[in-house]
Protein backbone atom coordinates (compact mmCIF):
# COMPACT_ATOMS: atom_id res chain seq x y z
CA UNK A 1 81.51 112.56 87.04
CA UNK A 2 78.29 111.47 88.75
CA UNK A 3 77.18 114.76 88.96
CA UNK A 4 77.81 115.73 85.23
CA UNK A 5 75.75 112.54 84.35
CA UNK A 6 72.86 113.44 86.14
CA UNK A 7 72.88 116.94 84.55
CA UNK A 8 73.23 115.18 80.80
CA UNK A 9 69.85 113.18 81.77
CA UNK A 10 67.49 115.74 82.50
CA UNK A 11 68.71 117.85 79.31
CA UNK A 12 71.23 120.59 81.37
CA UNK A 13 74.61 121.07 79.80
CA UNK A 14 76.83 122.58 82.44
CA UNK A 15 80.51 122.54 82.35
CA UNK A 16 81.97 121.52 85.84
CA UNK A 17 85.78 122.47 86.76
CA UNK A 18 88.09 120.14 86.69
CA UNK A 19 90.22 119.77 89.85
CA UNK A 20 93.64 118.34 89.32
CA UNK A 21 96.04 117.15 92.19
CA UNK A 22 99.59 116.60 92.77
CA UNK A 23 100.22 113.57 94.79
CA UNK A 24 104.09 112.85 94.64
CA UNK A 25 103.76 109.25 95.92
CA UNK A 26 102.91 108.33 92.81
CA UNK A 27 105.57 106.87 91.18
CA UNK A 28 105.81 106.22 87.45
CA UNK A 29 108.14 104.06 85.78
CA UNK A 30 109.31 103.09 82.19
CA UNK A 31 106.46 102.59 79.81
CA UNK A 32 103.35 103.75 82.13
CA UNK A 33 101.19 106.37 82.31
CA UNK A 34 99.48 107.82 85.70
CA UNK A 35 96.29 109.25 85.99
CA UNK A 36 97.10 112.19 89.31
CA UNK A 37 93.34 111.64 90.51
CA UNK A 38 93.87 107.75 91.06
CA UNK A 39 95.82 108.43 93.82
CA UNK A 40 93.94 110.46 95.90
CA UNK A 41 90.85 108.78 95.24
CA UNK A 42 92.15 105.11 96.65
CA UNK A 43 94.22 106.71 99.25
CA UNK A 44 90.76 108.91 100.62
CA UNK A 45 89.31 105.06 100.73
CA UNK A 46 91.69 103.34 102.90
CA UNK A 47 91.74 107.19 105.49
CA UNK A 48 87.95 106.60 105.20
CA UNK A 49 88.66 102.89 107.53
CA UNK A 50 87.38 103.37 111.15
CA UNK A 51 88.20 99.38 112.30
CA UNK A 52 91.00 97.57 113.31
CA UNK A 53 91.50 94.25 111.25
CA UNK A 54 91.72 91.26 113.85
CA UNK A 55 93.80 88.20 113.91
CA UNK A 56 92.74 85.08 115.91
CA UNK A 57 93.80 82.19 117.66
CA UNK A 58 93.18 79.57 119.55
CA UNK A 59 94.86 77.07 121.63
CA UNK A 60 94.98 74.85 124.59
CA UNK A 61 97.09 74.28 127.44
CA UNK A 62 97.12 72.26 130.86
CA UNK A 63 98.33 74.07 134.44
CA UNK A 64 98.06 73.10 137.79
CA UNK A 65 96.58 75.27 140.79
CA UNK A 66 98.33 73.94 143.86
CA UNK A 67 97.84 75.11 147.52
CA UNK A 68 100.05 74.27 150.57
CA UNK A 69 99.36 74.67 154.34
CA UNK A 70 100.68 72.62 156.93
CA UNK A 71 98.57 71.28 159.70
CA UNK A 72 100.98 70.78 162.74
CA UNK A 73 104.09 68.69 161.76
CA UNK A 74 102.45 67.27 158.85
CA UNK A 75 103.32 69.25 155.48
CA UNK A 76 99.49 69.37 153.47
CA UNK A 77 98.86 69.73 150.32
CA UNK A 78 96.54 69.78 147.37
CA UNK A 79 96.35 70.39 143.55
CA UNK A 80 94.64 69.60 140.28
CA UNK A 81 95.40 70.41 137.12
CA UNK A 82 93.06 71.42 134.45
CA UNK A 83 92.76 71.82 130.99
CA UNK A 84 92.16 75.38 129.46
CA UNK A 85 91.04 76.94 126.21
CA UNK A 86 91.88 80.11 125.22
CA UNK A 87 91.23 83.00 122.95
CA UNK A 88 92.85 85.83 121.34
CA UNK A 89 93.25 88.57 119.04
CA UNK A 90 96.13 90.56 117.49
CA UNK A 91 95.00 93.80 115.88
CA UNK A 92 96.16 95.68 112.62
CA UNK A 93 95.34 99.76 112.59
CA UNK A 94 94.66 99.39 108.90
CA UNK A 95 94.76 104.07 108.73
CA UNK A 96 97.63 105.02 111.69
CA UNK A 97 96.66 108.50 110.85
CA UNK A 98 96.95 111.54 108.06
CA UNK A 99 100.84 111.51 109.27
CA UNK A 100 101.45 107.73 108.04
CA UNK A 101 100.68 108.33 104.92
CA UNK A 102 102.04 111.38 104.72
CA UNK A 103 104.14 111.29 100.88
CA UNK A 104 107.58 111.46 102.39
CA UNK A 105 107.24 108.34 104.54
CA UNK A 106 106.63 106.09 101.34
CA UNK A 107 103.68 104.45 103.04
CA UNK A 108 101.92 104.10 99.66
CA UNK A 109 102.74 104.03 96.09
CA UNK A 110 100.62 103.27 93.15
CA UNK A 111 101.72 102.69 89.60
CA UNK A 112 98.96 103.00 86.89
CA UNK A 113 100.02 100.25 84.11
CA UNK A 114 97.66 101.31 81.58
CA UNK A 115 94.59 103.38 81.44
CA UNK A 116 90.74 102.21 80.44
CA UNK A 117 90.74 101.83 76.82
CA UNK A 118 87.53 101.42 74.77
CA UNK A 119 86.29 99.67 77.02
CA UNK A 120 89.28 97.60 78.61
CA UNK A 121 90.13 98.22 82.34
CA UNK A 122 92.87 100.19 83.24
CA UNK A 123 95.77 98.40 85.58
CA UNK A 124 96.97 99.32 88.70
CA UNK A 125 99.75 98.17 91.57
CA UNK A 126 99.71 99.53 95.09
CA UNK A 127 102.85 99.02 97.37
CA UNK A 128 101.73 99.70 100.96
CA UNK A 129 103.38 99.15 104.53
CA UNK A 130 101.25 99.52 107.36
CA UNK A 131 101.97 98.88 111.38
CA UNK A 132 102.76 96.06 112.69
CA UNK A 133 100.14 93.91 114.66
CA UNK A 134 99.69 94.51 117.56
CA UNK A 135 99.50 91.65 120.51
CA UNK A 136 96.87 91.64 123.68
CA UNK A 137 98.06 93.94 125.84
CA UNK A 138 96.70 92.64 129.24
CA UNK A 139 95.35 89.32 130.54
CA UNK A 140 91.93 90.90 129.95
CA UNK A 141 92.72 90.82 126.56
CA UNK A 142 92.31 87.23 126.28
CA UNK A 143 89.81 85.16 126.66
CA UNK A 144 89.42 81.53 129.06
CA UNK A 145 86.67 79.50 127.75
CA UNK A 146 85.17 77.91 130.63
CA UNK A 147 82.95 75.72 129.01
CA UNK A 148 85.36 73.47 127.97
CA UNK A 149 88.14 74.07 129.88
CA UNK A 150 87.50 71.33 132.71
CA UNK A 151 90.14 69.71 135.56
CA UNK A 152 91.56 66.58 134.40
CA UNK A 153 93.83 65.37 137.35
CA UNK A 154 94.24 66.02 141.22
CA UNK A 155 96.40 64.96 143.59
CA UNK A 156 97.05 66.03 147.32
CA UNK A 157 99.71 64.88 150.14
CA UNK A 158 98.98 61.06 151.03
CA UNK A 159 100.49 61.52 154.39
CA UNK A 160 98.42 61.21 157.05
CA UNK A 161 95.71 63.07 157.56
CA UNK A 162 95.57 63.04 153.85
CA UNK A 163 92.20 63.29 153.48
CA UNK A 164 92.18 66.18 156.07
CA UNK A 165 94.09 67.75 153.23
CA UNK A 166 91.54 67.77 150.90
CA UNK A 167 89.16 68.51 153.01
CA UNK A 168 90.96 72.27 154.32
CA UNK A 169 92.52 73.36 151.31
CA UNK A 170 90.49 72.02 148.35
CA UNK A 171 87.84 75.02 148.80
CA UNK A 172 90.37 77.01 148.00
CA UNK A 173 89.96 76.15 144.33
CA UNK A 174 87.46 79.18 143.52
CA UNK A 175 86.37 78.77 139.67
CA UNK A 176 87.47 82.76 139.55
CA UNK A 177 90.74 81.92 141.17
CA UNK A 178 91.15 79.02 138.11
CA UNK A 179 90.21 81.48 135.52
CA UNK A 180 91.74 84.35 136.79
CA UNK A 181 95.33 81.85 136.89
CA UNK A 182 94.07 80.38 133.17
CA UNK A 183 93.94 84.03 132.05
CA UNK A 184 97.56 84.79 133.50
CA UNK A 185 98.90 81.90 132.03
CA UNK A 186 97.43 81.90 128.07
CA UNK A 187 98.61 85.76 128.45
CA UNK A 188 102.40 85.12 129.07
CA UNK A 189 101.95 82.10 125.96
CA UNK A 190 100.68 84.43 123.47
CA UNK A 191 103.19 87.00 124.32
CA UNK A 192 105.99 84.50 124.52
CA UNK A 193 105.54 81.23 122.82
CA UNK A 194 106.02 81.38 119.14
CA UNK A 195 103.56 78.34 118.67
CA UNK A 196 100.85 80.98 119.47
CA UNK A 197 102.61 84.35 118.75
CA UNK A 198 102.94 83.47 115.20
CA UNK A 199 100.21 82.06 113.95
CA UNK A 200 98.07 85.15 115.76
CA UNK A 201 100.35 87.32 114.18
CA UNK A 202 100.27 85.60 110.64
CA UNK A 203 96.20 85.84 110.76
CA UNK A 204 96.52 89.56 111.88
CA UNK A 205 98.60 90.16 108.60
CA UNK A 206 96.09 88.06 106.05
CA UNK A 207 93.23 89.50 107.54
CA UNK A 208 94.15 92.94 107.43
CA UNK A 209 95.51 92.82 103.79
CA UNK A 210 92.42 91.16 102.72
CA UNK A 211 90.15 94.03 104.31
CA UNK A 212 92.59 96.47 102.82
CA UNK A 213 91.73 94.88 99.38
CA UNK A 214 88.52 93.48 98.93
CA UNK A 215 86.94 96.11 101.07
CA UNK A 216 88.31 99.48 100.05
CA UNK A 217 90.75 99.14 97.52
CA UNK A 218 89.47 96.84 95.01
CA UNK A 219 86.02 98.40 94.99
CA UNK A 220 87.32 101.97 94.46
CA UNK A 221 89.41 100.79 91.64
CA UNK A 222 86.86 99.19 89.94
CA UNK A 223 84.13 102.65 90.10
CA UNK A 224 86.86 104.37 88.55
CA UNK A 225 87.56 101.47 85.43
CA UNK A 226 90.71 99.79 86.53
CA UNK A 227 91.94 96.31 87.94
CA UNK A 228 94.40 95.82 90.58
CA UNK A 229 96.65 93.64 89.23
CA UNK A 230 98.87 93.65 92.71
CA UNK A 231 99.10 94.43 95.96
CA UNK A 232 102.11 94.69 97.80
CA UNK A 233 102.15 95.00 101.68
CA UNK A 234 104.40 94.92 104.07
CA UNK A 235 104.77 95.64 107.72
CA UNK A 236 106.74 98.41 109.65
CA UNK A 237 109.77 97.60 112.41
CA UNK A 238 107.63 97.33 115.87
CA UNK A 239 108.76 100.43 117.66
């Protein structure tokens, strides 16, 4: 279409072909009418995405780092407990690949409503399902803030030599030891706990379906003189 345009300005009349496709995803239904190149067009959009759509979260949490050595017959011990921020990200692959959206898996449907009409936007619904989000997969994967993370409490054995206590086993209390534990621990929580697995995975899912929409979908739809009047996504069984 562009290019026919720019031939009309400068005076050239050429005939281009006109390439029609099949795309049997596209459904139609009682009372509608489907334009075949809508399809293709919105669907070479969202294989055109080359970024992961991220979900965050953060949250807080207390642990204690304890260390225990005895010196002769006394038992020794010290520990402190600190309070530790974390960070992390669930990830959405927002285009798994030509074979996701290959027609028979039912990946993606659009249904043209209605067609642009003297000047009147065409409308459009798109029912999508796209993998689930995916959680850190390591301890590297999340992220100890150290700045203010901070100890809030210590304690060590008051039986004598207490003091001697502190004095031989608080070195042990390394700030890469602390965030290295910190790490471990905010790992296990956002694997585990449903307080933090949720929400990460609930931000994963709005994020990615508002990329999907605002930035590909919505924009490619409105070159070609329609509206998307919904958007339907859901989210495949984790394997």
């Amino acid at each position: 279409m562009a290019l026919s345009a720019a031939f009309h300005l400068v005076g050239v009349n050429v005939h281009l072909p006109h390439v029609k496709f099949a795309w049997p995803w596209q459904t139609i239904s009682s009372g509608t009418t489907t334009n075949v190149d809508l399809g293709p067009w919105v669907l070479q959009k969202i294989e055109g995405i080359s970024r992961p759509a991220l979900g965050q979260a953060n949250f807080t949490f207390l642990f204690t780092h304890k260390v225990s050595k005895s010196i002769g017959p006394w038992p020794c011990w010290y520990a402190s407990t600190f309070y530790a921020v974390a960070h992390a990200s669930a990830t959405v692959d927002l285009n798994p690949g030509p074979a996701w959206w290959a027609p028979a898996t039912g990946h993606y449907r659009l249904q043209v409503l209605s067609q642009p009409q003297q000047g009147r936007p065409g409308h459009v619904t798109i029912a999508m399902v796209l993998p689930p989000p995916q959680l850190p997969g390591s301890a590297h994967d999340v992220t100890v803030d150290n700045i203010p993370s901070k100890p809030v409490d210590t304690q060590h054995s008051w039986t004598y030599p207490g003091f001697g206590c502190g004095v031989l086993l608080k070195p042990q209390f390394p700030e890469s030891v602390l965030y290295a534990q910190a790490q471990t621990i905010a790992f296990y929580k956002v694997r585990h706990l449903p307080q933090v697995t949720r929400p990460l995975i609930a931000t994963a899912e709005t994020e990615a379906t508002q990329t999907i929409r605002d930035n590909f979908i919505q924009p490619t739809l409105n070159a070609l003189g329609y509206t998307l009047d919904r958007l339907t996504v859901r989210w495949a069984a984790s394997p």
